[in-house]
N, C-alpha and C. Protein backbone atom coordinates (compact mmCIF):
# COMPACT_ATOMS: atom_id res chain seq x y z
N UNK A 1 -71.08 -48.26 -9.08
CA UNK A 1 -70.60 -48.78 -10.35
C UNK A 1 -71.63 -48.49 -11.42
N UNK A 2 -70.95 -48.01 -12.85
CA UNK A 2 -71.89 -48.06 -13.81
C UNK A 2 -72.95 -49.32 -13.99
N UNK A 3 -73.82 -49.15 -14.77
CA UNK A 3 -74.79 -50.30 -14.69
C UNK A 3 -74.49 -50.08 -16.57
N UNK A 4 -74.35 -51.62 -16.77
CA UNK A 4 -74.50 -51.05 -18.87
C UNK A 4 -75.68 -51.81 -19.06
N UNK A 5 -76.37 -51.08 -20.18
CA UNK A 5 -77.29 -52.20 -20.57
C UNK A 5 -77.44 -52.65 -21.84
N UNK A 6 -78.19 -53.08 -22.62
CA UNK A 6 -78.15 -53.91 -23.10
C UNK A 6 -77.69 -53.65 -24.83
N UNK A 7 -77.75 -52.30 -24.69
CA UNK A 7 -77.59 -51.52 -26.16
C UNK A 7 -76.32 -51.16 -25.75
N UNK A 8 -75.75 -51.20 -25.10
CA UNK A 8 -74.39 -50.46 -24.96
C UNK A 8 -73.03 -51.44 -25.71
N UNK A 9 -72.18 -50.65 -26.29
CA UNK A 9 -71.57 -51.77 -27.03
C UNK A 9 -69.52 -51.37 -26.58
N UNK A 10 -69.30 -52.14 -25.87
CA UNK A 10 -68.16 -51.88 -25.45
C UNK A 10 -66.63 -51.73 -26.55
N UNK A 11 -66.33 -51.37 -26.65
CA UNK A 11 -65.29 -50.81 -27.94
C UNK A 11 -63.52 -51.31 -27.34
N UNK A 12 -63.29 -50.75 -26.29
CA UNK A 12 -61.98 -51.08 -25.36
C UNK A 12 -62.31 -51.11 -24.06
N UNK A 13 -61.05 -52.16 -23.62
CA UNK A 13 -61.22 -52.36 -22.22
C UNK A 13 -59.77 -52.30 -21.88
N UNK A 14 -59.78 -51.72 -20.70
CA UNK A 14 -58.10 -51.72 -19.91
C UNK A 14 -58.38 -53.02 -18.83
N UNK A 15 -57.70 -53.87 -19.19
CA UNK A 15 -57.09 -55.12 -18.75
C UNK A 15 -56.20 -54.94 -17.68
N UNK A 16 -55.41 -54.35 -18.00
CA UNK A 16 -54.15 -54.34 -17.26
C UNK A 16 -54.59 -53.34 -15.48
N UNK A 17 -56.04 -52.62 -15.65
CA UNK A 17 -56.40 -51.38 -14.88
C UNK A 17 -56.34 -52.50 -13.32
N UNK A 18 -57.23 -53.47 -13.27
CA UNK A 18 -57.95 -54.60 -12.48
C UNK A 18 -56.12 -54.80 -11.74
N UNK A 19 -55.15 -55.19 -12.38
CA UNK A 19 -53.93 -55.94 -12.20
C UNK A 19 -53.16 -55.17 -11.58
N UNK A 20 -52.90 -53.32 -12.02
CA UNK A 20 -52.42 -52.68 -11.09
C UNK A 20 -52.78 -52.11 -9.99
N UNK A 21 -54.12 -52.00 -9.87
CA UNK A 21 -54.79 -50.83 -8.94
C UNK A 21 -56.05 -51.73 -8.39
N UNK A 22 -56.30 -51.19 -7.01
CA UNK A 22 -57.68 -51.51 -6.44
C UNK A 22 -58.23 -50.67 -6.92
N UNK A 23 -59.61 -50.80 -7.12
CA UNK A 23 -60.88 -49.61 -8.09
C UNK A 23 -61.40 -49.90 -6.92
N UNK A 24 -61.70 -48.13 -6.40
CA UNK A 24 -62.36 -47.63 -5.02
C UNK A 24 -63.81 -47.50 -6.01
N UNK A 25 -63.99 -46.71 -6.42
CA UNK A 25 -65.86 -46.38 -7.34
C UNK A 25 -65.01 -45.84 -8.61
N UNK A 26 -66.34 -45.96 -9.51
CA UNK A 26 -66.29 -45.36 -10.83
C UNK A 26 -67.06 -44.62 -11.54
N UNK A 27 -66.97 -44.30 -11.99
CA UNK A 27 -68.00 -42.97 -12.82
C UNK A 27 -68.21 -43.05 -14.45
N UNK A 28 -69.14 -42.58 -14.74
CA UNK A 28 -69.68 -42.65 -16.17
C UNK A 28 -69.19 -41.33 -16.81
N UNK A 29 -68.46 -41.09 -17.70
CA UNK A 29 -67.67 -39.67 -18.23
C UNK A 29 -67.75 -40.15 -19.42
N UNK A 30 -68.74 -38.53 -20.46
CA UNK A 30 -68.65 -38.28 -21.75
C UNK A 30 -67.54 -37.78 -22.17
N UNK A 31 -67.07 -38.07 -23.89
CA UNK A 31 -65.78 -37.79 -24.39
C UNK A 31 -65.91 -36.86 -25.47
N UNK A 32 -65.61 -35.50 -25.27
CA UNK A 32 -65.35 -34.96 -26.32
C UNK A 32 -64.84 -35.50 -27.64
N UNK A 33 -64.75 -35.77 -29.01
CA UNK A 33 -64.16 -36.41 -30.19
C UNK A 33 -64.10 -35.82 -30.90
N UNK A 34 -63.26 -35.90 -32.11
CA UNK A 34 -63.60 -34.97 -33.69
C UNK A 34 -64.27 -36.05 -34.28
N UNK A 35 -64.80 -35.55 -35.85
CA UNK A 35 -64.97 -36.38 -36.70
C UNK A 35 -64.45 -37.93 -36.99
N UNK A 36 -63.11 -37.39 -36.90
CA UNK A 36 -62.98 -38.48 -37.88
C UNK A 36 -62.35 -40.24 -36.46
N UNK A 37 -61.83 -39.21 -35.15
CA UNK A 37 -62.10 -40.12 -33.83
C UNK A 37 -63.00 -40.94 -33.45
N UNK A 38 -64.33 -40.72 -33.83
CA UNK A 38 -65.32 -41.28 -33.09
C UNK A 38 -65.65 -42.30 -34.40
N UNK A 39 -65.42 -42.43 -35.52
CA UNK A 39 -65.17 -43.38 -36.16
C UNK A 39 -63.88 -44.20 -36.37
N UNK A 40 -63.03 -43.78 -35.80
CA UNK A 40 -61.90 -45.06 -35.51
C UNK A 40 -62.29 -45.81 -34.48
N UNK A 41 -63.10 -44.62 -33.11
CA UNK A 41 -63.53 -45.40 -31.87
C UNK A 41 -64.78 -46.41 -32.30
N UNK A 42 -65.64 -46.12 -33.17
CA UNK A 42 -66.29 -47.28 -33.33
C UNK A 42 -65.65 -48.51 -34.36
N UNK A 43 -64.84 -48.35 -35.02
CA UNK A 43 -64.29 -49.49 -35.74
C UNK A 43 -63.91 -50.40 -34.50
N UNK A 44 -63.45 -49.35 -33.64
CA UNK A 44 -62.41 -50.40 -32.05
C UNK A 44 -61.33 -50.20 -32.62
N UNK A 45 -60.43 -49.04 -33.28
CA UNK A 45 -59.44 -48.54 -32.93
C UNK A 45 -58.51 -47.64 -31.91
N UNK A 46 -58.83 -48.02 -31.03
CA UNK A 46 -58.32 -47.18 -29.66
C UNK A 46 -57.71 -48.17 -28.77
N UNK A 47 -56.73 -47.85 -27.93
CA UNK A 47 -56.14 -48.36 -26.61
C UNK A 47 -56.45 -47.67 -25.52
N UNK A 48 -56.27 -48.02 -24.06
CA UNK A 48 -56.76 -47.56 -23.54
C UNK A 48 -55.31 -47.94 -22.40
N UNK A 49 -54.42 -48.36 -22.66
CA UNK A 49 -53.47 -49.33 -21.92
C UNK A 49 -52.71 -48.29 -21.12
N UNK A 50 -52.67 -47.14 -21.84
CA UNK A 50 -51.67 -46.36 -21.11
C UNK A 50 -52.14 -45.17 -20.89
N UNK A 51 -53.47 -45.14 -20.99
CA UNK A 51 -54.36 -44.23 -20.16
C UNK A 51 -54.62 -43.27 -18.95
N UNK A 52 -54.85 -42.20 -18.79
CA UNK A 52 -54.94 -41.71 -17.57
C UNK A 52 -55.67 -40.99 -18.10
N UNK A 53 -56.23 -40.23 -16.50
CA UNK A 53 -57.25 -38.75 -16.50
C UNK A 53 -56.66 -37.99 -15.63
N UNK A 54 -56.65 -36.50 -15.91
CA UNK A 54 -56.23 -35.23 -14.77
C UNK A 54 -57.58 -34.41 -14.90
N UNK A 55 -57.16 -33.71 -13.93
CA UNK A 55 -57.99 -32.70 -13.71
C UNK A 55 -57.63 -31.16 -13.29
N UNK A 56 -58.00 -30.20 -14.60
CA UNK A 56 -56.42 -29.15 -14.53
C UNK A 56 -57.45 -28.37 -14.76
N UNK A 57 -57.33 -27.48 -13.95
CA UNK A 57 -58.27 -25.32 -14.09
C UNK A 57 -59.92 -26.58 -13.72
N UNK A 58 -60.62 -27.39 -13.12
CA UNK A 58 -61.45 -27.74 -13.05
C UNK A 58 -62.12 -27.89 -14.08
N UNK A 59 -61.15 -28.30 -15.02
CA UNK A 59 -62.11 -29.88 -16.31
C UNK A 59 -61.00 -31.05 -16.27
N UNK A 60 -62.09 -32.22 -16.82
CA UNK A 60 -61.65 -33.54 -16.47
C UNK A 60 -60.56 -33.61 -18.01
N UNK A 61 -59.50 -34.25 -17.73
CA UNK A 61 -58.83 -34.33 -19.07
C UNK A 61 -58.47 -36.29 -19.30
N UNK A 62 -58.39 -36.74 -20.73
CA UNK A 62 -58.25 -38.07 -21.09
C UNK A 62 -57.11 -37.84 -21.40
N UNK A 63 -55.59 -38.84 -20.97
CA UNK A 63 -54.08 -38.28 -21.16
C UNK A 63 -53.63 -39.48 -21.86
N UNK A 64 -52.82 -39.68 -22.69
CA UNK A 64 -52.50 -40.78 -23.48
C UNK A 64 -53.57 -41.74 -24.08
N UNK A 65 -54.69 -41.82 -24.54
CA UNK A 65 -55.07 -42.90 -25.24
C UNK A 65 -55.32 -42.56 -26.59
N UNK A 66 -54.85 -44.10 -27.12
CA UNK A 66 -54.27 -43.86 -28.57
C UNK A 66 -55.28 -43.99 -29.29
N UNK A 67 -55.90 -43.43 -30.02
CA UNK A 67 -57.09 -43.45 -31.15
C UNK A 67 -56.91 -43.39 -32.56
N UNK A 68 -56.21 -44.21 -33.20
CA UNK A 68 -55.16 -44.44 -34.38
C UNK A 68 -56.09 -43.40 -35.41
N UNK A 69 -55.48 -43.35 -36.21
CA UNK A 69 -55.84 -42.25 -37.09
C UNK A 69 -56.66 -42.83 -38.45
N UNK A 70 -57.77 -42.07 -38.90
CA UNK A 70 -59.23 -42.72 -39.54
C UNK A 70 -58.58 -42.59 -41.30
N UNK A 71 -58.86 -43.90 -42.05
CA UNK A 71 -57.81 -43.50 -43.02
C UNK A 71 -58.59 -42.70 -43.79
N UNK A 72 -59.90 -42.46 -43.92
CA UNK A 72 -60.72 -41.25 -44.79
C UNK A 72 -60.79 -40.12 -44.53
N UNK A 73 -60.02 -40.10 -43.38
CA UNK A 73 -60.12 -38.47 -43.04
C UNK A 73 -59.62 -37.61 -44.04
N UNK A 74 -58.42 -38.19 -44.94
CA UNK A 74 -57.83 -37.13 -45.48
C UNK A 74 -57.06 -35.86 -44.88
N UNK A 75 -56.98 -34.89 -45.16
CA UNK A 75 -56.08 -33.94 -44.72
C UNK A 75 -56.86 -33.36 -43.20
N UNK A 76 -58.35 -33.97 -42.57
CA UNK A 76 -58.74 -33.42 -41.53
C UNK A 76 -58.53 -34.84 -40.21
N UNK A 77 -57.45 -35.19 -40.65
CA UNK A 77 -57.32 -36.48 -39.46
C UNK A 77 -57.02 -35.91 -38.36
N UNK A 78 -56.85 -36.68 -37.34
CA UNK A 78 -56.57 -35.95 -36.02
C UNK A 78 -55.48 -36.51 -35.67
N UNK A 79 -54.88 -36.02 -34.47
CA UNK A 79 -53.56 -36.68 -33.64
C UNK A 79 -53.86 -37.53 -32.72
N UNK A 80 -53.36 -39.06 -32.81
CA UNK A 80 -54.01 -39.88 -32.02
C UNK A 80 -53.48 -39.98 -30.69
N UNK A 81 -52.50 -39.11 -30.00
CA UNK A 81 -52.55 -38.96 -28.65
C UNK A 81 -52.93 -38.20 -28.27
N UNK A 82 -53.70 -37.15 -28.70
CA UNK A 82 -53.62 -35.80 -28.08
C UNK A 82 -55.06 -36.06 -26.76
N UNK A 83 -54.63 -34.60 -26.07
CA UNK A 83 -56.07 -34.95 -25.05
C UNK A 83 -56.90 -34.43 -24.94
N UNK A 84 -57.57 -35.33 -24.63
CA UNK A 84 -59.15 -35.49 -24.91
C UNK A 84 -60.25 -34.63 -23.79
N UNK A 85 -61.30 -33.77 -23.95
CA UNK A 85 -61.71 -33.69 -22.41
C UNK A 85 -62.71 -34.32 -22.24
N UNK A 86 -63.00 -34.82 -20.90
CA UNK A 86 -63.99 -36.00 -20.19
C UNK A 86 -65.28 -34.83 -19.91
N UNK A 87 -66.55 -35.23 -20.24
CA UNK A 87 -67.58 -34.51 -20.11
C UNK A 87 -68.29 -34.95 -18.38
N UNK A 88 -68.33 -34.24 -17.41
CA UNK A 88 -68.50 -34.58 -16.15
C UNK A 88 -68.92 -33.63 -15.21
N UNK A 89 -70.20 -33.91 -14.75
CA UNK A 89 -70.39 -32.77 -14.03
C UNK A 89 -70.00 -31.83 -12.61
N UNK A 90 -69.59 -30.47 -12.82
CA UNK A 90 -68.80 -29.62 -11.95
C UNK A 90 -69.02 -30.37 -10.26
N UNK A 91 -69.61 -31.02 -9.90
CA UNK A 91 -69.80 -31.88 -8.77
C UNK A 91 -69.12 -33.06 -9.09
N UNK A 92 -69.16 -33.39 -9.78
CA UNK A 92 -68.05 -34.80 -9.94
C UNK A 92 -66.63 -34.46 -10.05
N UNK A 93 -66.60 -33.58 -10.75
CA UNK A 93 -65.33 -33.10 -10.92
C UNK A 93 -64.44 -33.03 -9.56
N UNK A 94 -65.56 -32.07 -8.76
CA UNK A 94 -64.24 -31.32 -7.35
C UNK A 94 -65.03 -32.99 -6.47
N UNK A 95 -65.37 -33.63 -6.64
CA UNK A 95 -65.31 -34.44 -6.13
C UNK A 95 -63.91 -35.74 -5.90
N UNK A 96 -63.61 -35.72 -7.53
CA UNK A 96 -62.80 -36.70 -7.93
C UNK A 96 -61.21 -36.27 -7.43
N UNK A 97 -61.29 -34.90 -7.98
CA UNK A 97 -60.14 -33.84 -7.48
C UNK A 97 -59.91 -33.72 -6.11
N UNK A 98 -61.00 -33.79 -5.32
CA UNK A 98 -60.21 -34.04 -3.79
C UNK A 98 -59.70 -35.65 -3.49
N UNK A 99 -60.23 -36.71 -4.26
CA UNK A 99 -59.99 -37.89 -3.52
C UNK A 99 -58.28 -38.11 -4.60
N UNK A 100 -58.20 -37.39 -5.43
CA UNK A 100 -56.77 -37.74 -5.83
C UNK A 100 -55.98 -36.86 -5.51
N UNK A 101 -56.31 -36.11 -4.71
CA UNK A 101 -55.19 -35.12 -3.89
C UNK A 101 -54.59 -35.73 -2.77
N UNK A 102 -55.59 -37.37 -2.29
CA UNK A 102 -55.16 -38.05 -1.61
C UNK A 102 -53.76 -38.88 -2.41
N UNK A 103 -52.76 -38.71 -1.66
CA UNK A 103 -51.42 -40.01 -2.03
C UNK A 103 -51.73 -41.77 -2.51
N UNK A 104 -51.10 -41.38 -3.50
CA UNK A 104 -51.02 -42.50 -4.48
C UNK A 104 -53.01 -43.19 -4.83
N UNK A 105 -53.51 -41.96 -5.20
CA UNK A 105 -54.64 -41.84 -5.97
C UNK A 105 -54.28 -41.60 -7.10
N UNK A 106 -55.13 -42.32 -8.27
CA UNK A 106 -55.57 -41.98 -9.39
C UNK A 106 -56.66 -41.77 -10.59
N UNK A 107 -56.94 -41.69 -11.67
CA UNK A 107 -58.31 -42.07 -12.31
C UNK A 107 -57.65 -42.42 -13.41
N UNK A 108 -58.28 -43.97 -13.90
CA UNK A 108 -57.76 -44.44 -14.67
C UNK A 108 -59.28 -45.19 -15.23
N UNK A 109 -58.78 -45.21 -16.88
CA UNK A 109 -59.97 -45.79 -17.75
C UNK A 109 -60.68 -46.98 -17.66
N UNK A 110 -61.20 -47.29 -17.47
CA UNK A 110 -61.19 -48.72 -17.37
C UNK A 110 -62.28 -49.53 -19.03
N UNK A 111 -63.38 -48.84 -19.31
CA UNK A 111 -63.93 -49.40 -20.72
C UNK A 111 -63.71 -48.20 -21.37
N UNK A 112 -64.17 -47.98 -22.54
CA UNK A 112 -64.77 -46.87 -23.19
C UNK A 112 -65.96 -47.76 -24.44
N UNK A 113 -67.35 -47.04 -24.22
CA UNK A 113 -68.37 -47.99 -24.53
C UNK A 113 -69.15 -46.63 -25.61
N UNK A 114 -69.89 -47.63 -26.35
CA UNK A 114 -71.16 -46.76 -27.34
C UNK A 114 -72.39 -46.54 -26.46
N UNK A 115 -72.83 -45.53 -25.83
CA UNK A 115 -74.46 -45.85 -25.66
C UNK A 115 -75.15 -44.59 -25.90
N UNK A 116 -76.30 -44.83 -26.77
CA UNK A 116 -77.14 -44.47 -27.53
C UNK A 116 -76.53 -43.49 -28.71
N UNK A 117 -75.26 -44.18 -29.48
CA UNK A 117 -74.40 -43.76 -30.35
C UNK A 117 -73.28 -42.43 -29.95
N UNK A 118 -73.36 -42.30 -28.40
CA UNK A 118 -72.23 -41.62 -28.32
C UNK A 118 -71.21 -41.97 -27.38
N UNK A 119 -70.20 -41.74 -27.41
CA UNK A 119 -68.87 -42.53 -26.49
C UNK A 119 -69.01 -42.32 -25.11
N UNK A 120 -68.72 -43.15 -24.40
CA UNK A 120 -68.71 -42.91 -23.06
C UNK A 120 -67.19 -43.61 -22.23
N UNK A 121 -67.17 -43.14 -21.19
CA UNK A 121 -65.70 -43.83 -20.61
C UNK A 121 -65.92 -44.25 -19.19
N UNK A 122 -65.79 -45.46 -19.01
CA UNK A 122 -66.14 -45.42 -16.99
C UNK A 122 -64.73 -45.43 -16.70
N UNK A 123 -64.80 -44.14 -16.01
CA UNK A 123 -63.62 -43.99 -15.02
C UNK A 123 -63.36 -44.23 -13.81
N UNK A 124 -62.32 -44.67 -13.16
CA UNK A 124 -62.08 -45.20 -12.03
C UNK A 124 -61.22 -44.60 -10.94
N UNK A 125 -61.71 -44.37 -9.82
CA UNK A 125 -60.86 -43.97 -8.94
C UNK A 125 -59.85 -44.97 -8.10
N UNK A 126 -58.96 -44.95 -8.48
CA UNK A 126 -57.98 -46.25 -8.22
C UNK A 126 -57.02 -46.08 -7.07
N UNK A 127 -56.48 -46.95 -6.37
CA UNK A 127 -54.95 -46.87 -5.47
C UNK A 127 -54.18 -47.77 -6.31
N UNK A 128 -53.23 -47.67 -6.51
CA UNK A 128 -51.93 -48.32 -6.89
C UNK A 128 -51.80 -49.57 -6.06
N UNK A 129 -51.45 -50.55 -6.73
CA UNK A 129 -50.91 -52.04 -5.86
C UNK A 129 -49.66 -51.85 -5.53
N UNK A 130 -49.58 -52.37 -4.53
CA UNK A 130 -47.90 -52.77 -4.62
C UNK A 130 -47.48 -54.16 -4.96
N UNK A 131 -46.40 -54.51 -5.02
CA UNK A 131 -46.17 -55.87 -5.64
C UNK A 131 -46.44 -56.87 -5.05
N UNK A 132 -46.75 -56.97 -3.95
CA UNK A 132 -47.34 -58.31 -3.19
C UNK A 132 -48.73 -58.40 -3.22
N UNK A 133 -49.12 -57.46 -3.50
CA UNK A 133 -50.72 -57.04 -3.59
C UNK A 133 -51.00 -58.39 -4.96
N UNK A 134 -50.17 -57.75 -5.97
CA UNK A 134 -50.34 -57.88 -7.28
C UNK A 134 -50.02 -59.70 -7.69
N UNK A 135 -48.95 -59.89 -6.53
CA UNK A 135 -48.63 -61.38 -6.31
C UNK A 135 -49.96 -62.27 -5.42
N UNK A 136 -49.89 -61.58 -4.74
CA UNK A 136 -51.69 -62.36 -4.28
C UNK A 136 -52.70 -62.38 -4.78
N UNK A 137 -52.61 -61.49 -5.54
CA UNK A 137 -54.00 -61.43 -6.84
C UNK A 137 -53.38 -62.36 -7.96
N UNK A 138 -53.05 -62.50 -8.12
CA UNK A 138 -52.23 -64.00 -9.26
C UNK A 138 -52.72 -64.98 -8.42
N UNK A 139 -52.00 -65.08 -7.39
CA UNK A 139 -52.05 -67.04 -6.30
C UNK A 139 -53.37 -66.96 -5.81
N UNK A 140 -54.25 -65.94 -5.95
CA UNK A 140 -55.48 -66.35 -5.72
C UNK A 140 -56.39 -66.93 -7.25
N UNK A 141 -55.93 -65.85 -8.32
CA UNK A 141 -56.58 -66.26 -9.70
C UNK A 141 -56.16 -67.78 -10.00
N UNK A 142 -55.35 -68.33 -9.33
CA UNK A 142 -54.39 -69.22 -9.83
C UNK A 142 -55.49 -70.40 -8.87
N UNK A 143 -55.29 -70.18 -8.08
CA UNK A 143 -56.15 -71.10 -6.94
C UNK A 143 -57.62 -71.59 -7.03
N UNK A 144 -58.04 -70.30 -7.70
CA UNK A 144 -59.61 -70.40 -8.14
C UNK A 144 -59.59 -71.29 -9.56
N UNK A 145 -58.91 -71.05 -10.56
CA UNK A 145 -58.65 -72.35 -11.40
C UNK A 145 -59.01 -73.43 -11.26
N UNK A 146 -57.53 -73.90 -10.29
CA UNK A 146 -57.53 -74.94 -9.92
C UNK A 146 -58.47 -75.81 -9.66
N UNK A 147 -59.39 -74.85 -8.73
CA UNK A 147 -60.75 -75.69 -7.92
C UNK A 147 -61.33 -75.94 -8.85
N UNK A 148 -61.49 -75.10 -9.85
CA UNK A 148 -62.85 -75.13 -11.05
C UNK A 148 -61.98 -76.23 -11.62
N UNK A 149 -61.20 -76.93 -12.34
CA UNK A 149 -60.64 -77.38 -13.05
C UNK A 149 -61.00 -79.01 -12.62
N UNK A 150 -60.51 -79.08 -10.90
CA UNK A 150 -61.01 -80.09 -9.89
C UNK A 150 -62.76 -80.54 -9.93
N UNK A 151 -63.57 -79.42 -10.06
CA UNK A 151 -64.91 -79.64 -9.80
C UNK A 151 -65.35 -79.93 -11.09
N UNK A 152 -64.53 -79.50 -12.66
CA UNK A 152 -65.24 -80.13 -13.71
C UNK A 152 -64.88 -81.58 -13.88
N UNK A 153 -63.79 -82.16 -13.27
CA UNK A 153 -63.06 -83.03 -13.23
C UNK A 153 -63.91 -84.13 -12.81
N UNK A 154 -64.91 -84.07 -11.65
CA UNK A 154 -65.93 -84.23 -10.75
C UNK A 154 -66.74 -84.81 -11.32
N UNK A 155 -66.92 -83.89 -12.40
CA UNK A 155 -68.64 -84.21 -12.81
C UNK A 155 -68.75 -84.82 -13.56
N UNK A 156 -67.52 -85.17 -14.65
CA UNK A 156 -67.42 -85.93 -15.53
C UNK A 156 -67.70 -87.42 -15.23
């Protein structure tokens, strides 16, 4: 797992990544940007919700995330879906590429963070839940509540 530290300033997070998928490991991947992107990404204009990564002719690619469009750009704005490529080295790459050649593998975003003023993305090598998976991960979040709720209850 990435380690962040203390200068690093997190911009988006995929929420929803944790809820569908088990995260097997993750990786630290630089993001190509234009101009006027990497200042919407630091305002914290970006999603990350419907996110994915491929990996096509052996480079890493960023597929749907929305990076709304910078209103000073003027006539050099960019297209806020278009894709993006993930900066990663040729060993990570055919690395990642064999474990999602495995069935119902994927790489999916999970932050995209500032550190030392340039974008970064930890990516995740994920399996898909299935729906009972996804139901036991609720009745357990749900359960752990509870207790905490019981033990502040306690102390009072």
């Amino acid at each position: 797992m990435t380690e962040s530290t203390p200068g690093d300033r997190v911009v988006a997070t995929n929420r929803k990544a944790h809820h569908e998928y088990h995260i097997l490991e993750t990786v630290e991947a630089g993001l190509v940007l234009t101009g006027s992107e990497i200042k919407s990404v630091r305002a914290g204009r970006i999603s990350l919700q419907e996110a994915y990564a491929v990996i096509d002719r052996g480079e890493a690619w960023l597929e749907s995330a929305h990076i709304a469009g910078y209103a000073m750009a003027g006539y050099a704005d960019h297209e806020p879906l278009r894709r993006r490529k993930l900066l990663l080295h040729r060993k990570e790459i055919r690395e990642l590429q064999r474990s999602v050649q495995v069935k119902g593998m994927t790489l999916v975003p999970l932050r995209l963070y500032l550190k030392g003023g340039r974008a970064k993305l930890e990516l995740a090598l994920a399996k898909g839940k299935k729906d009972y998976d996804k139901r036991e991960s609720i009745r357990e979040r749900e359960t752990q509540r509870a207790i905490q709720r019981e033990l502040g209850r306690r102390d009072r």
